[in-house]
Protein backbone atom coordinates (compact mmCIF):
# COMPACT_ATOMS: atom_id res chain seq x y z
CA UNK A 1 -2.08 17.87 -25.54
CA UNK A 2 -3.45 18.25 -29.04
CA UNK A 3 -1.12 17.79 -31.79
CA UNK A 4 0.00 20.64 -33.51
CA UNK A 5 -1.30 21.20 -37.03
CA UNK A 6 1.44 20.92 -39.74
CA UNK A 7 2.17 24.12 -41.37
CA UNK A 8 1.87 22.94 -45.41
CA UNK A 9 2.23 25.69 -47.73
CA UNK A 10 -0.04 25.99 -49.89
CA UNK A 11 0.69 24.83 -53.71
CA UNK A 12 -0.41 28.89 -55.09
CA UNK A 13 2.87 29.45 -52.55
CA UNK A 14 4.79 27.12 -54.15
CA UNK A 15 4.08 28.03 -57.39
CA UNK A 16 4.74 31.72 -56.88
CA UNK A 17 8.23 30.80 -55.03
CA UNK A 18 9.23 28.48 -57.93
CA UNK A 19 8.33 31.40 -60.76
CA UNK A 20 10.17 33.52 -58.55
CA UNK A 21 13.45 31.44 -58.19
CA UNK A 22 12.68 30.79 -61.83
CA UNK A 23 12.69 34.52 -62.66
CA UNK A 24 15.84 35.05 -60.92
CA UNK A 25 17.76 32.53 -62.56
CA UNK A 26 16.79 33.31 -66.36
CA UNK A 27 20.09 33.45 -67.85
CA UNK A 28 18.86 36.38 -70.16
CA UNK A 29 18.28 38.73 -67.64
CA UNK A 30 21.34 38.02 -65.72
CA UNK A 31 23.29 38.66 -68.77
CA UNK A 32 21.43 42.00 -69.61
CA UNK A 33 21.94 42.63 -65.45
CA UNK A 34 26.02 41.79 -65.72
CA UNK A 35 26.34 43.82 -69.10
CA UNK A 36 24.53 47.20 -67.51
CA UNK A 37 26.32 46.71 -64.37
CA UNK A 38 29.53 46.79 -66.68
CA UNK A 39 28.73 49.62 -68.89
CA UNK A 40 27.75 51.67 -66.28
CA UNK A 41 31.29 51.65 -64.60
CA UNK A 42 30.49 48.60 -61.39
CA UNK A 43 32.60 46.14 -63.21
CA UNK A 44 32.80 44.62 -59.38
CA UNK A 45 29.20 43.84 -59.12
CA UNK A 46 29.22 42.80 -62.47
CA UNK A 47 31.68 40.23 -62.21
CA UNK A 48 29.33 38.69 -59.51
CA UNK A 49 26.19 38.79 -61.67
CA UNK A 50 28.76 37.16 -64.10
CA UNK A 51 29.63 34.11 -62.35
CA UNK A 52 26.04 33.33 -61.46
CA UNK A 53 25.00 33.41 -65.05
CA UNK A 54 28.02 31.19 -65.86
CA UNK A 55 26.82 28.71 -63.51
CA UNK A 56 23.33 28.80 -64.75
CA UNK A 57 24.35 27.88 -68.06
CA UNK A 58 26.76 25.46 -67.11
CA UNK A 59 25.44 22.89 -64.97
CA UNK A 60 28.17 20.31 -65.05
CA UNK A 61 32.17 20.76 -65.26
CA UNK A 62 32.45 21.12 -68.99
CA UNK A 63 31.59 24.01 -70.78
CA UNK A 64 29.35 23.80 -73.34
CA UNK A 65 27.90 26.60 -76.28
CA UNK A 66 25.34 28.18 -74.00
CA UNK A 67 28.55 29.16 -71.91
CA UNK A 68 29.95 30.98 -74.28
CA UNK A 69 28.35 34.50 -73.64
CA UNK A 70 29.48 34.11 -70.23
CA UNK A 71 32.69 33.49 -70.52
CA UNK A 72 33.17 36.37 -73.06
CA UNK A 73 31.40 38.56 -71.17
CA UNK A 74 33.24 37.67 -67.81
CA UNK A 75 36.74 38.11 -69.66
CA UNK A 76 35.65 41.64 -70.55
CA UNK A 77 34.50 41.95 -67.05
CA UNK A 78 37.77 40.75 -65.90
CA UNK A 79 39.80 42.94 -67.10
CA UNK A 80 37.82 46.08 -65.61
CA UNK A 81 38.55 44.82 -62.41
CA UNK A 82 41.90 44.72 -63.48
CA UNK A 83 42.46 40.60 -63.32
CA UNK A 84 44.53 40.07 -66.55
CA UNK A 85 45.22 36.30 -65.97
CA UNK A 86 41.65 35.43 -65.20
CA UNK A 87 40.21 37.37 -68.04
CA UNK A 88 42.64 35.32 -70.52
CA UNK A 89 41.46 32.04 -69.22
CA UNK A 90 37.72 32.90 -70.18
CA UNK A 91 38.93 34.52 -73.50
CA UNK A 92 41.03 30.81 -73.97
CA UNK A 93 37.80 28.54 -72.80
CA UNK A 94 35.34 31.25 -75.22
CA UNK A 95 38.04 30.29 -78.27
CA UNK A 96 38.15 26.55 -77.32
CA UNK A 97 34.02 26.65 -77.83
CA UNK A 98 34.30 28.95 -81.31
CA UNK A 99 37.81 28.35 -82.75
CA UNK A 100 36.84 29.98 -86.22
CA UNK A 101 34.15 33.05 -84.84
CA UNK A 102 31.58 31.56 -87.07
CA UNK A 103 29.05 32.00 -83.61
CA UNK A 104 27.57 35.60 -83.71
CA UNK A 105 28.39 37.72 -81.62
CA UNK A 106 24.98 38.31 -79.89
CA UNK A 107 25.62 34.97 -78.81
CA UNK A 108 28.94 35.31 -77.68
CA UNK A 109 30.98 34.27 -80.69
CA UNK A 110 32.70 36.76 -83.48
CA UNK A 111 35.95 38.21 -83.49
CA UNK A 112 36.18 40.06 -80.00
CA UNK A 113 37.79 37.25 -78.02
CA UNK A 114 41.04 36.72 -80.18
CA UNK A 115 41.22 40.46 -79.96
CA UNK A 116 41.75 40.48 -76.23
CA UNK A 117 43.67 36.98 -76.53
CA UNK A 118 46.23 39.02 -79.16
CA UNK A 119 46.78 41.97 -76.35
CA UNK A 120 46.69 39.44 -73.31
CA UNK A 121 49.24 36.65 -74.34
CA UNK A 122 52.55 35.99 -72.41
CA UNK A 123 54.59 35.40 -75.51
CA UNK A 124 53.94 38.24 -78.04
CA UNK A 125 55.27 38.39 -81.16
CA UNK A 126 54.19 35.59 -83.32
CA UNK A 127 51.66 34.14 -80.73
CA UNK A 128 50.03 37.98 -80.77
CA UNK A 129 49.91 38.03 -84.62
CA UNK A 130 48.10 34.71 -84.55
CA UNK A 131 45.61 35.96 -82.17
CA UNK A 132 45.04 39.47 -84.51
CA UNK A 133 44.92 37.31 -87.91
CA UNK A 134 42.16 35.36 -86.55
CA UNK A 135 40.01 38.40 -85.46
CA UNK A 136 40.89 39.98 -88.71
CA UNK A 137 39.66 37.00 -90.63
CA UNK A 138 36.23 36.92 -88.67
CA UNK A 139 35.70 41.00 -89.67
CA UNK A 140 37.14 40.42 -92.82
CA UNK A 141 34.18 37.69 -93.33
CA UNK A 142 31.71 40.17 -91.96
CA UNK A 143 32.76 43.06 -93.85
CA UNK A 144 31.63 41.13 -96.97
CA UNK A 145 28.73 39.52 -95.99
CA UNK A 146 27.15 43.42 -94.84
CA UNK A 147 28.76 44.74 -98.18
CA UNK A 148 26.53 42.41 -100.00
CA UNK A 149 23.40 43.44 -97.68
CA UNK A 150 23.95 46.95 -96.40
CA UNK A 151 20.80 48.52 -97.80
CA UNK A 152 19.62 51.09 -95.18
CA UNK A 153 21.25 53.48 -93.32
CA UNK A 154 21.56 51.32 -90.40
CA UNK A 155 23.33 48.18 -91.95
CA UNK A 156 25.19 50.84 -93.39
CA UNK A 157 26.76 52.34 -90.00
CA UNK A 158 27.04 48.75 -88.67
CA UNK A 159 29.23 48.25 -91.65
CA UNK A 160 30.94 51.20 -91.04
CA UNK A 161 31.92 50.07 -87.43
CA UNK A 162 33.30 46.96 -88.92
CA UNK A 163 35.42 48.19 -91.21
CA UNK A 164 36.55 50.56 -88.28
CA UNK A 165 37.28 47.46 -86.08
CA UNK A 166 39.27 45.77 -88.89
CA UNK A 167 41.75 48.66 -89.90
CA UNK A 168 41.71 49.18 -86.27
CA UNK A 169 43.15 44.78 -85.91
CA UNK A 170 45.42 45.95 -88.87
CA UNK A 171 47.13 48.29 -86.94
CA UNK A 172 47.87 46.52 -84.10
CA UNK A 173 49.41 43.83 -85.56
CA UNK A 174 51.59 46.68 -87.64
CA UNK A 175 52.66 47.58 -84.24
CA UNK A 176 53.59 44.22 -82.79
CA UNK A 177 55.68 43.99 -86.74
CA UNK A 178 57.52 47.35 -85.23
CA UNK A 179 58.18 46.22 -82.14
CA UNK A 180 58.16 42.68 -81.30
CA UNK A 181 58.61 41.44 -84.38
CA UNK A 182 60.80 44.40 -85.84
CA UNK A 183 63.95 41.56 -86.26
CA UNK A 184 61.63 40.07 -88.72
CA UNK A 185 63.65 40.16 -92.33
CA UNK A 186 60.02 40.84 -93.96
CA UNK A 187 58.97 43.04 -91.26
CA UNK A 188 58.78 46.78 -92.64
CA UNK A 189 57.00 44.58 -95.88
CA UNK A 190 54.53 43.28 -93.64
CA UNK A 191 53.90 46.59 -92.07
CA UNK A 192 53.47 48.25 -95.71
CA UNK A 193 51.00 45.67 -96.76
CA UNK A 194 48.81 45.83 -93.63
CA UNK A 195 48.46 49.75 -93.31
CA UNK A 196 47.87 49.65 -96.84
CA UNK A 197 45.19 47.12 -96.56
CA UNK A 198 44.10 49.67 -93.59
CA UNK A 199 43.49 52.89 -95.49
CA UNK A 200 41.20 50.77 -98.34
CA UNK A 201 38.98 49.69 -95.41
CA UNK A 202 39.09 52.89 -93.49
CA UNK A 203 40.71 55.82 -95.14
CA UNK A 204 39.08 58.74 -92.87
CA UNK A 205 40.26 56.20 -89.67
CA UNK A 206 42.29 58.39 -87.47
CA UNK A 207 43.92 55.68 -85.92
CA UNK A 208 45.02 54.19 -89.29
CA UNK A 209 46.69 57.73 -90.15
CA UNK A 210 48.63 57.58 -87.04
CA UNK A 211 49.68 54.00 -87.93
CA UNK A 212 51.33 55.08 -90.97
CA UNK A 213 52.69 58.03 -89.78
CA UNK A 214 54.67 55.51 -87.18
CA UNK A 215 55.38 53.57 -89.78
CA UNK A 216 56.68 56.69 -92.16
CA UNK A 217 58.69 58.11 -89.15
CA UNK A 218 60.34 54.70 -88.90
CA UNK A 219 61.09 54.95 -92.62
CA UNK A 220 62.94 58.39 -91.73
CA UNK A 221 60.17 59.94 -94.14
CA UNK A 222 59.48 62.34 -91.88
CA UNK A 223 57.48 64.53 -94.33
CA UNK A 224 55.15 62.03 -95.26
CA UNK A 225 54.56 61.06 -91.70
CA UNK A 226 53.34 64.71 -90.90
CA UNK A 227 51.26 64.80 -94.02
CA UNK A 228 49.49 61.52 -92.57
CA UNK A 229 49.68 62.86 -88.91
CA UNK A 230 48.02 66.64 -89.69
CA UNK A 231 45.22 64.54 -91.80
CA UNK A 232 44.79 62.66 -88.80
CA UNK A 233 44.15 65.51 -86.65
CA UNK A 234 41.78 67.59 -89.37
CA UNK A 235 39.23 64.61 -88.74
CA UNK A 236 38.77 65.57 -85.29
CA UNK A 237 40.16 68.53 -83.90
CA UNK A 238 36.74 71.35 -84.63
CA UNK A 239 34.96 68.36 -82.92
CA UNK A 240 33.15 68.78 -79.33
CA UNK A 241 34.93 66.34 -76.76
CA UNK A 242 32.29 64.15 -76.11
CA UNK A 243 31.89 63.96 -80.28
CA UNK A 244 32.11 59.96 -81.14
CA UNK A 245 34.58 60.52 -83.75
CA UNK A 246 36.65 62.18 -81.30
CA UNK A 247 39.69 59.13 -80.82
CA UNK A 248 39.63 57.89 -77.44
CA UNK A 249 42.15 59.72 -75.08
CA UNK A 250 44.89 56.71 -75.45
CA UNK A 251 44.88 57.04 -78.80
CA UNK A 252 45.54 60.92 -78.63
CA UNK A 253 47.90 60.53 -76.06
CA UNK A 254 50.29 58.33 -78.93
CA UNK A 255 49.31 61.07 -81.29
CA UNK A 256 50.87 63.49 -79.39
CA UNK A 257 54.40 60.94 -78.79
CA UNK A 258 54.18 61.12 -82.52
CA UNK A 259 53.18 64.71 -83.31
CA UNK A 260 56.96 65.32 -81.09
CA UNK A 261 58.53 63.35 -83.03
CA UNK A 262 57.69 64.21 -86.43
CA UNK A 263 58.67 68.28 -84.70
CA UNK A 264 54.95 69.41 -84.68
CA UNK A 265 55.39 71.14 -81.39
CA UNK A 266 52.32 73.16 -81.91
CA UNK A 267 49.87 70.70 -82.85
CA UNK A 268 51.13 68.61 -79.95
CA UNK A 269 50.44 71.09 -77.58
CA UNK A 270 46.70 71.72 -79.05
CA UNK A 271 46.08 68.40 -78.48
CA UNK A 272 47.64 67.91 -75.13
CA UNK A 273 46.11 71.74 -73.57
CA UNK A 274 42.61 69.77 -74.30
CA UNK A 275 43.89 66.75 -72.77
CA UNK A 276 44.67 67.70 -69.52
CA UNK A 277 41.03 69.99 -69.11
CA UNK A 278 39.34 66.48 -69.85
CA UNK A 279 41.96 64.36 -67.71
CA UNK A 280 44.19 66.82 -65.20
CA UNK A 281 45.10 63.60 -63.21
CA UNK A 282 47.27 62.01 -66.28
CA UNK A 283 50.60 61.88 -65.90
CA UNK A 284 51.80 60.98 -69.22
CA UNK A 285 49.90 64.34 -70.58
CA UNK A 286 51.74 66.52 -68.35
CA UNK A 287 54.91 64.90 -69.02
CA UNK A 288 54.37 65.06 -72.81
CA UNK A 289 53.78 69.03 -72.16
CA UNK A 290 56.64 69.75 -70.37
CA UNK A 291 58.58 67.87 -72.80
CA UNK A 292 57.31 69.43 -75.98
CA UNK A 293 57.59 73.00 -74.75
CA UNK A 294 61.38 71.70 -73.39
CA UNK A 295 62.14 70.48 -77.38
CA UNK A 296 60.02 74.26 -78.19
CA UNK A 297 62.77 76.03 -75.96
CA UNK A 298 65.48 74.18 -76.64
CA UNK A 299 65.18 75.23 -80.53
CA UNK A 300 64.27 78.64 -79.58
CA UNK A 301 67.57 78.88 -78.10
CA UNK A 302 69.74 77.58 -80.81
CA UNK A 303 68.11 79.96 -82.88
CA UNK A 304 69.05 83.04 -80.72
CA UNK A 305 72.84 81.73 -80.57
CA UNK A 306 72.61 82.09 -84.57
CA UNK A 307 70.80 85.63 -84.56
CA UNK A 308 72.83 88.88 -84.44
CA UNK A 309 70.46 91.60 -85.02
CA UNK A 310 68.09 93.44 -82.45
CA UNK A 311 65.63 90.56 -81.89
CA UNK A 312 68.45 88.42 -79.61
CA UNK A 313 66.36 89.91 -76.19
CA UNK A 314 63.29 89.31 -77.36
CA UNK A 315 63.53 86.33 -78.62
CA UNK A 316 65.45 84.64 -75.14
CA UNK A 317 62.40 86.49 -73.16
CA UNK A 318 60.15 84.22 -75.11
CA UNK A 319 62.58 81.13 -75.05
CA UNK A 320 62.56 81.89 -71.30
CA UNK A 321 58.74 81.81 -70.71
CA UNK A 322 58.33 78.52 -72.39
CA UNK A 323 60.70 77.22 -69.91
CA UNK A 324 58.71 78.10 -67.20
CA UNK A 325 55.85 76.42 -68.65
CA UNK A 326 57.81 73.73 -69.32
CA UNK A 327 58.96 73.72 -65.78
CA UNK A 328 55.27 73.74 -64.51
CA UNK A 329 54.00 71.06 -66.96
CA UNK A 330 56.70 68.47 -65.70
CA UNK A 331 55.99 69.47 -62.37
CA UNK A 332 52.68 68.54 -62.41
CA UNK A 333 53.63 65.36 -64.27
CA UNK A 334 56.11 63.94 -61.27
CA UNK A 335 53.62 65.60 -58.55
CA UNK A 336 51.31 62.90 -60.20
CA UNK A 337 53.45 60.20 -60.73
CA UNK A 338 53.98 59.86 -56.61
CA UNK A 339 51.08 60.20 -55.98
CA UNK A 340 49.36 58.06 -58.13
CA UNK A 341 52.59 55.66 -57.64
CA UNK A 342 52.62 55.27 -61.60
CA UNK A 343 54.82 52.92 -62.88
CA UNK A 344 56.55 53.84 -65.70
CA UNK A 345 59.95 54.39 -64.35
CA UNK A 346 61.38 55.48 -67.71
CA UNK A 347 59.03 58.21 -67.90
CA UNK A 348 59.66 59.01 -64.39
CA UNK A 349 63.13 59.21 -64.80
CA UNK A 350 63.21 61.22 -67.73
CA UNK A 351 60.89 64.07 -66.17
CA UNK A 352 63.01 64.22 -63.66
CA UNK A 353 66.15 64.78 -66.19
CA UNK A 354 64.36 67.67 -67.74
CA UNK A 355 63.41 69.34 -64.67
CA UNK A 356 67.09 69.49 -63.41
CA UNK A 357 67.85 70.76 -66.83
CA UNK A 358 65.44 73.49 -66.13
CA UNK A 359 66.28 74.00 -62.64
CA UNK A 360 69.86 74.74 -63.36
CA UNK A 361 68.60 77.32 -65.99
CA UNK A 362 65.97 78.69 -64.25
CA UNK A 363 66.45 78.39 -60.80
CA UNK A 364 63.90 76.04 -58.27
CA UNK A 365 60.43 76.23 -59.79
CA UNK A 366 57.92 78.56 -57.70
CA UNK A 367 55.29 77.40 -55.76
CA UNK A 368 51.71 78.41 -56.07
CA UNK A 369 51.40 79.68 -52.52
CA UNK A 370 47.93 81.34 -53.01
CA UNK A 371 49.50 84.25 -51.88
CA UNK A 372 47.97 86.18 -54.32
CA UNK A 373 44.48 85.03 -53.34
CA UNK A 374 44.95 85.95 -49.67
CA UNK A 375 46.31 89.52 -50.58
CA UNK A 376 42.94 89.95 -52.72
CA UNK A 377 41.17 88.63 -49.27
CA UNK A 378 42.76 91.10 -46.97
CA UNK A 379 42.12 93.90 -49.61
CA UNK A 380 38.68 92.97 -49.18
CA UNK A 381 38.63 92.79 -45.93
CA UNK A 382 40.06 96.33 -45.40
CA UNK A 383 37.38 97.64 -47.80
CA UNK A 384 34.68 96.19 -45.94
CA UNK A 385 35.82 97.66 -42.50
CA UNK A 386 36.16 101.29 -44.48
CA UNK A 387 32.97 100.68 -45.19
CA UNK A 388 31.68 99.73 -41.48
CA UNK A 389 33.83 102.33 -40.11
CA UNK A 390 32.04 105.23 -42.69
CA UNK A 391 28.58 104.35 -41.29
């Protein structure tokens, strides 16, 4: 029997199998593969694109610089995917590599990572602060070197952003100063000096005008914090939703907490009637509704027990109708809240308070039965066999 020829591939083969494995590998284009895959809402495929790259670039157990813009990019990743532990230990192995953010960014360095580090460590407080001071340092820096060279109307916006990140760092360690840290003897000093230092580096920031609003309401200057709050909401509210400088809906969803609190019932409910047509499924705007137009009713009321001429009727028709809305809004809000199975309890539990509240007043809230909607049906129905009956 003759002997069976080998089957050698040929070297072209080889070649072309090599610059293909080659191709695939290229840490660049895994990168720019992982980052669209993110941006474009697959955070799951992502992360696997991710961990490749990370491998790529990190041949042996210890992590060098060309890790970096994996790691950073896989503790972004992480946290889509909702893995908060994981996406700290990249954020913590991207610091160990650039301790001071003197790396650019493009290259995975700059101030991002002790951003996430400040909002993603166990401890708070202090430890939370650090975190912030060190990303504010790193924009601070780069605030000053674009200053210097911001010449066209591109460097320009870029230094625009920056300064928008930095008031933006400024403000959240102002909040950890009013909450965590709120024991602090030099606290409300602190918080005064940074939303200060805020409004230099971003005075039309709407997030920075909130900031001191918070920090005005906590003052009990309650007029000055709805000065600050109504500039806030000039900035934005003629703008189209999908408008950049439009605040993101978190940050309008505080807005509104605030807007309550400070008693501008009206502007809360502007802002939260366009909330809920670009998000009906959030629970938190529902429940703010319900409770502003409870506060809304609640006044109403008081000021009908005080009123003694002709108007008394009127005036509990109208306190009556925003109690119905009220009703509706928190019903919506606990509908969600089981079936999403949020878990803020507080809020929850509060909803439910209010409802009662409005129960006991109103009676059981009615159901939309589509009753109406099957009485238009048969009308049409009838019509239409008028009609056949006719020809």
């Amino acid at each position: 029997m003759a002997k069976t020829k080998p089957q050698h591939k040929s070297p072209s083969s080889k070649r072309k199998k090599q610059k293909s494995q080659k191709r695939q590998q290229d840490p660049a284009e895994l990168y720019a593969q992982a980052l669209s895959l993110l941006q474009t809402g697959q955070p799951a495929e992502a992360l696997s694109i991710a961990q490749k790259l990370l491998k790529v670039v990190t041949p042996t157990p210890t992590f060098t610089l060309a890790s970096l813009p994996a790691l950073s990019l896989l503790g972004e990743i992480s946290i889509e995917v909702g893995d908060a532990e994981q996406s700290r230990t990249y954020f913590t192995e991207a610091a160990k590599l650039d301790p001071e953010g003197q790396i650019k960014e493009d290259e995975g360095g700059g101030a991002e990572k002790f951003l996430w580090l400040a909002q993603l460590c166990e401890e708070g407080g202090k430890q939370s602060v650090k975190w912030f001071e060190k990303g504010a340092s790193v924009l601070r820096q780069d605030v000053a070197e674009l200053e210097d060279a911001a010449t066209d109307e591109t460097a320009q916006m870029i230094l625009e952003e920056k300064k928008r990140r930095l008031a933006n760092v400024l403000c959240g360690v102002t909040e950890v100063y009013m909450t965590d840290l709120s024991w602090e003897d030099d606290a409300e000093a602190r918080c005064e000096a940074l939303v200060t230092e805020a409004l230099l580096v971003s005075p039309d920031n709407p997030e920075v005008l909130q900031t001191l609003a918070s920090v005005r309401i906590s003052q009990t200057r309650l007029e000055d914090a709805r000065s600050a709050l109504q500039r806030s909401l000039a900035l934005w509210k003629d703008l189209p939703p999908e408008d950049t400088k439009v605040p993101d809906f978190p940050t309008r969803i505080s807005l509104c907490r605030l807007l309550i609190e400070a008693g501008l019932h009206d502007d809360a409910m502007d802002v939260l009637e366009r909330l809920v047509l670009e998000d009906d499924q959030s629970v938190e705007a529902w429940y703010l509704g319900g409770w502003c137009q409870f506060l809304v009713a609640e006044a109403q009321k008081e000021n009908t027990n005080a009123t003694s001429n002709g108007t008394v009727h009127e005036e509990q028709l109208a306190a009556e109708d925003v109690m119905k809305s009220s009703q509706k809004w928190l019903l919506n809000s606990l509908k969600l809240f089981e079936q999403l199975e949020y878990e803020d309890e507080r809020l929850g539990d509060h909803a439910k308070e209010l409802l009662a509240t409005l129960n006991n007043n109103l009676g059981p809230p009615v159901e939309d039965d589509g009753a109406d909607d099957d009485e238009w049906e048969d009308e049409e129905v009838d019509e239409d066999d008028e009609m056949e009956a006719s020809r």
